[in-house]
C-alpha atoms as a PDB file:
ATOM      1  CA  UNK A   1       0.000   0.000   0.000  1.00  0.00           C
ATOM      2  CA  UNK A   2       0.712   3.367  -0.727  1.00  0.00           C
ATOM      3  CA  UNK A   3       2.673   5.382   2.035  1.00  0.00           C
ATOM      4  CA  UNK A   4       0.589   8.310   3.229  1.00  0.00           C
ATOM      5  CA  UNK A   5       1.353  12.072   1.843  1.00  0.00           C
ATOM      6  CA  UNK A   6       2.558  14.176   4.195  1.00  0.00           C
ATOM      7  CA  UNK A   7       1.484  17.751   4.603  1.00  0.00           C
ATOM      8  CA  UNK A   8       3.678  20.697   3.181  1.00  0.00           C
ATOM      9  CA  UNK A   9       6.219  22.247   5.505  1.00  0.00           C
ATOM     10  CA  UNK A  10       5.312  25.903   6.144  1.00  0.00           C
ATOM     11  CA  UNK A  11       7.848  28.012   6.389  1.00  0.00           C
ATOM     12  CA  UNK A  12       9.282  30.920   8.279  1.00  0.00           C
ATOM     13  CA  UNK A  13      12.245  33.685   8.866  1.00  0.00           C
ATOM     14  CA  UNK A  14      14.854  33.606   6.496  1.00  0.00           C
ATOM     15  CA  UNK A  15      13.543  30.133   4.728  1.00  0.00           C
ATOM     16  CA  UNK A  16      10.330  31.843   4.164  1.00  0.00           C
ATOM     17  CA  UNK A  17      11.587  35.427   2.665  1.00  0.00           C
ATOM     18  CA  UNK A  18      13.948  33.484   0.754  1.00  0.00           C
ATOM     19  CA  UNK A  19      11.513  31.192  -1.006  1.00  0.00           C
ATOM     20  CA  UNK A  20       8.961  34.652  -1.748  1.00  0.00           C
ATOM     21  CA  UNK A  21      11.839  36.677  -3.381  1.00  0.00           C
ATOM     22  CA  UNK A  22      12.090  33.176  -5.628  1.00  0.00           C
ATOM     23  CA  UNK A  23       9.171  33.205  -6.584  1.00  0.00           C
ATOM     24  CA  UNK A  24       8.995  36.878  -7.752  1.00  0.00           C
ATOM     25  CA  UNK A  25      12.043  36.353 -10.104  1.00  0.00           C
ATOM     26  CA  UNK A  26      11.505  35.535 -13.154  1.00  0.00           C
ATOM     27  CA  UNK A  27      13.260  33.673 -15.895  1.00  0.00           C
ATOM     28  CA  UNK A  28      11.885  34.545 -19.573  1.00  0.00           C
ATOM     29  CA  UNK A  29      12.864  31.563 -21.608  1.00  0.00           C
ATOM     30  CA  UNK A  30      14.768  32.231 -25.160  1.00  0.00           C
ATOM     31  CA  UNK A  31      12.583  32.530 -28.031  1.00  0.00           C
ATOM     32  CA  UNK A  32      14.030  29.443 -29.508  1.00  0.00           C
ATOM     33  CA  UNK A  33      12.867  26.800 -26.719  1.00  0.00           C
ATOM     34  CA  UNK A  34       9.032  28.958 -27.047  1.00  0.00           C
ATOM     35  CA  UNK A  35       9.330  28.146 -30.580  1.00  0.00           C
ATOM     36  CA  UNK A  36      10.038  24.273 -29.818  1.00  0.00           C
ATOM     37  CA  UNK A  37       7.704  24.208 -27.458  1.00  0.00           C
ATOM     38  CA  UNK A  38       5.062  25.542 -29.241  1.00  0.00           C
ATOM     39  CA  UNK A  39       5.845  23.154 -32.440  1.00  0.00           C
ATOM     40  CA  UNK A  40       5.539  20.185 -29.900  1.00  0.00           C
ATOM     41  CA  UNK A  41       2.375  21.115 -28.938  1.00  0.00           C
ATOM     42  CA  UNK A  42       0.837  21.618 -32.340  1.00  0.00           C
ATOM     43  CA  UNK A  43       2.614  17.920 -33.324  1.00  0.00           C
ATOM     44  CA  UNK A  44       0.716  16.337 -30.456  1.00  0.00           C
ATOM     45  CA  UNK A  45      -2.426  18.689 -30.945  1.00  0.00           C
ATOM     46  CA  UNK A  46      -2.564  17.120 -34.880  1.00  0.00           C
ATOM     47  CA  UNK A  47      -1.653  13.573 -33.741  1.00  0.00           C
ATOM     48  CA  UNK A  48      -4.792  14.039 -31.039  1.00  0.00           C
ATOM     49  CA  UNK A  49      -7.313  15.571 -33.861  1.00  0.00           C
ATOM     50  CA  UNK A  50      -6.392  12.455 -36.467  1.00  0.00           C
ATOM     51  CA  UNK A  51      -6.476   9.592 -33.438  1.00  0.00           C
ATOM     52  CA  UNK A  52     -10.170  10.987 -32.681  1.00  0.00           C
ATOM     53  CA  UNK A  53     -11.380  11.294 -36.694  1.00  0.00           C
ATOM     54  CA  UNK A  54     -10.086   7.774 -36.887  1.00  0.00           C
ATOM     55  CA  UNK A  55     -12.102   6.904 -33.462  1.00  0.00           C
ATOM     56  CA  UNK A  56     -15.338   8.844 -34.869  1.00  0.00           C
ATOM     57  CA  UNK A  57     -15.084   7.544 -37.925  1.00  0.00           C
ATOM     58  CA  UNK A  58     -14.705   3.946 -36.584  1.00  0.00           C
ATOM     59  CA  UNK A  59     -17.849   4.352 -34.494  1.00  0.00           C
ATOM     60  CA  UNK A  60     -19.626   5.418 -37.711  1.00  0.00           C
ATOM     61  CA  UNK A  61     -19.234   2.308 -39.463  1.00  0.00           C
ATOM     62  CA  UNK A  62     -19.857  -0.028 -36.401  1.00  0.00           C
ATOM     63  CA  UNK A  63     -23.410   1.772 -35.407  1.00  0.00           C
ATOM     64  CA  UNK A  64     -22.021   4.158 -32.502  1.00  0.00           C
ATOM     65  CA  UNK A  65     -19.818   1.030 -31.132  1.00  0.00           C
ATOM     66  CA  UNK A  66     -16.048   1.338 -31.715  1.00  0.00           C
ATOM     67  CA  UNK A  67     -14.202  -2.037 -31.100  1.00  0.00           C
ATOM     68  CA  UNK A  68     -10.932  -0.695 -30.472  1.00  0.00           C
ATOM     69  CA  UNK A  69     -12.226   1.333 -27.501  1.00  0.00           C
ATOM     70  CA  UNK A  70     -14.437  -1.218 -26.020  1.00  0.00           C
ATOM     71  CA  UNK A  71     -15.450  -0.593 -21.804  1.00  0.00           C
ATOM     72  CA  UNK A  72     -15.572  -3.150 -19.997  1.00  0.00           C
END
């Protein structure tokens, strides 16, 4: 069995001013890994739209039923 999760320290003083100044920087990445990024995403976005066309178009032919995506 799965161990339990414990709760999240809180923190204070130094540890706590610390981790808020952090936070408030910020780190802009380089246009170069936005551009990757956002070339992923449209990959996967495409791959998603033509794996659902396929599923739609599957449940079509079968009546509403498509046998690759059976529940139990």
């Amino acid at each position: 069995m799965a161990r339990e999760i414990r709760e999240t320290p809180i923190l204070f003083g130094e540890d706590a001013r610390r981790f808020l100044a952090r936070m408030e920087e910020r780190h802009p990445e380089p246009p170069e890994v936005r551009a990757r990024i956002q070339r992923n995403y449209e990959l996967f976005k495409k791959a998603y739209e033509r794996g659902m066309a396929k599923m739609c178009a599957r449940e079509a032919a079968n009546g509403g039923d498509d046998p690759c995506f059976r529940t139990v």
